[in-house]
Protein backbone atom coordinates (compact mmCIF):
# COMPACT_ATOMS: atom_id res chain seq x y z
CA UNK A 1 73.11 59.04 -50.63
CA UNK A 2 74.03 59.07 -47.27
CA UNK A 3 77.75 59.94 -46.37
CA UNK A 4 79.79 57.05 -44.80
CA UNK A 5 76.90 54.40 -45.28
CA UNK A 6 79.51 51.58 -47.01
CA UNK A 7 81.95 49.93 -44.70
CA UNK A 8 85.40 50.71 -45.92
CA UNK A 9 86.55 47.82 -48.14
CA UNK A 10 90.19 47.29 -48.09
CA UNK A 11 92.77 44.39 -49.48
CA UNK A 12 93.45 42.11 -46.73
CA UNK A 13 95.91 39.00 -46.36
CA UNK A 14 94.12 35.70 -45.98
CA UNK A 15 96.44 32.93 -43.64
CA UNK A 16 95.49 29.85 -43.45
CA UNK A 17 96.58 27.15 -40.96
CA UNK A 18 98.71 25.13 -43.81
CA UNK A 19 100.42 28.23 -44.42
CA UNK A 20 99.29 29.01 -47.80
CA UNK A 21 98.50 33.20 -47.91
CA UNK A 22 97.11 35.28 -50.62
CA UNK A 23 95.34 38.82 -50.87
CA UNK A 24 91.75 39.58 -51.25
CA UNK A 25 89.48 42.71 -50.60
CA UNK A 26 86.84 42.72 -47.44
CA UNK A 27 84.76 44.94 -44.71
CA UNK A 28 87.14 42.93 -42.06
CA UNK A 29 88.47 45.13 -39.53
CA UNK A 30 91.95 43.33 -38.78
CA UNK A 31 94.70 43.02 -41.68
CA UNK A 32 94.51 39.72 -41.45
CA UNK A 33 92.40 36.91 -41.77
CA UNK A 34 93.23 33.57 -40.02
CA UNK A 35 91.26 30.71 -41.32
CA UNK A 36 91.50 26.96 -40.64
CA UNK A 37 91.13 25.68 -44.56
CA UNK A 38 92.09 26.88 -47.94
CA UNK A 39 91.48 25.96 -51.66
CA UNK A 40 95.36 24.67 -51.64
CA UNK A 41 94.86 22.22 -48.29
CA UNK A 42 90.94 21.41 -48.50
CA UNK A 43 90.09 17.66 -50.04
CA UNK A 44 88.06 18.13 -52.38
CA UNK A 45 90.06 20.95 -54.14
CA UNK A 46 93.37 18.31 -53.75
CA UNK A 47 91.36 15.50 -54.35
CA UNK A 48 92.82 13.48 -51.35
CA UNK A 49 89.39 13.13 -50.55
CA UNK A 50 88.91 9.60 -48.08
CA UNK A 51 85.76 8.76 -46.57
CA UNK A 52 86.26 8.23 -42.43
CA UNK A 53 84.76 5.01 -41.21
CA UNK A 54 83.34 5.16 -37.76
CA UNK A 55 82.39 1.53 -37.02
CA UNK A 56 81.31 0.55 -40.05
CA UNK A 57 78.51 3.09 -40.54
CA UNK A 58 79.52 3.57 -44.25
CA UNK A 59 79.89 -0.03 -44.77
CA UNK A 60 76.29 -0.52 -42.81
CA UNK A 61 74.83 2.48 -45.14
CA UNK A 62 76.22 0.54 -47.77
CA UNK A 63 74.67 -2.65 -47.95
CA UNK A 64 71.36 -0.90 -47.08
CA UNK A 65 71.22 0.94 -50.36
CA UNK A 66 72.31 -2.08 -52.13
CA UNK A 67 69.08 -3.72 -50.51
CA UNK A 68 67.20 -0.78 -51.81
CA UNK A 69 68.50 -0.71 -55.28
CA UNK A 70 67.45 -4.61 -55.44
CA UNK A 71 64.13 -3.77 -54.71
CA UNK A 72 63.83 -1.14 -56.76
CA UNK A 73 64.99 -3.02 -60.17
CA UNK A 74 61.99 -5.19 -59.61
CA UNK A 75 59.63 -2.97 -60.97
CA UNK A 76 57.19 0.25 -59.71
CA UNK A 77 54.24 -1.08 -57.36
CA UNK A 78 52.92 2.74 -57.02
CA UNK A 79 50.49 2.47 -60.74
């Protein structure tokens, strides 16, 4: 094997933009790593999950399926 192939992989602290830090191992250069979302502030590990309506596109999306879903209960036409 060839000497000093590996990147050196070292226990780094993680920060993310809520605050929230913990420890984990990477090839990162820096000490730290700065990222924007974590398991403790990200939706759908808090479960304040809410859908964003831009001018009614989900409510438009909506109805649309609910049209397709009618027409599909009537029966298969593809025999």
């Amino acid at each position: 094997m060839k000497p000093e192939l590996h990147p050196n992989y070292n226990e780094k602290t993680v920060v993310c933009s809520c605050g929230n830090t913990f420890e984990t191992r990477s090839t990162y250069k820096s000490e730290t790593l700065r990222i924007d979302v974590c398991s403790a502030c990200h939706p759908f590990f808090t479960g304040k999950h809410k859908i964003v309506d831009t001018a009614g596109r989900v409510d438009k999306f909506m109805s649309r399926y609910r049209t397709y879903k009618k027409s599909d209960d009537l029966g298969d036409t593809k025999k």
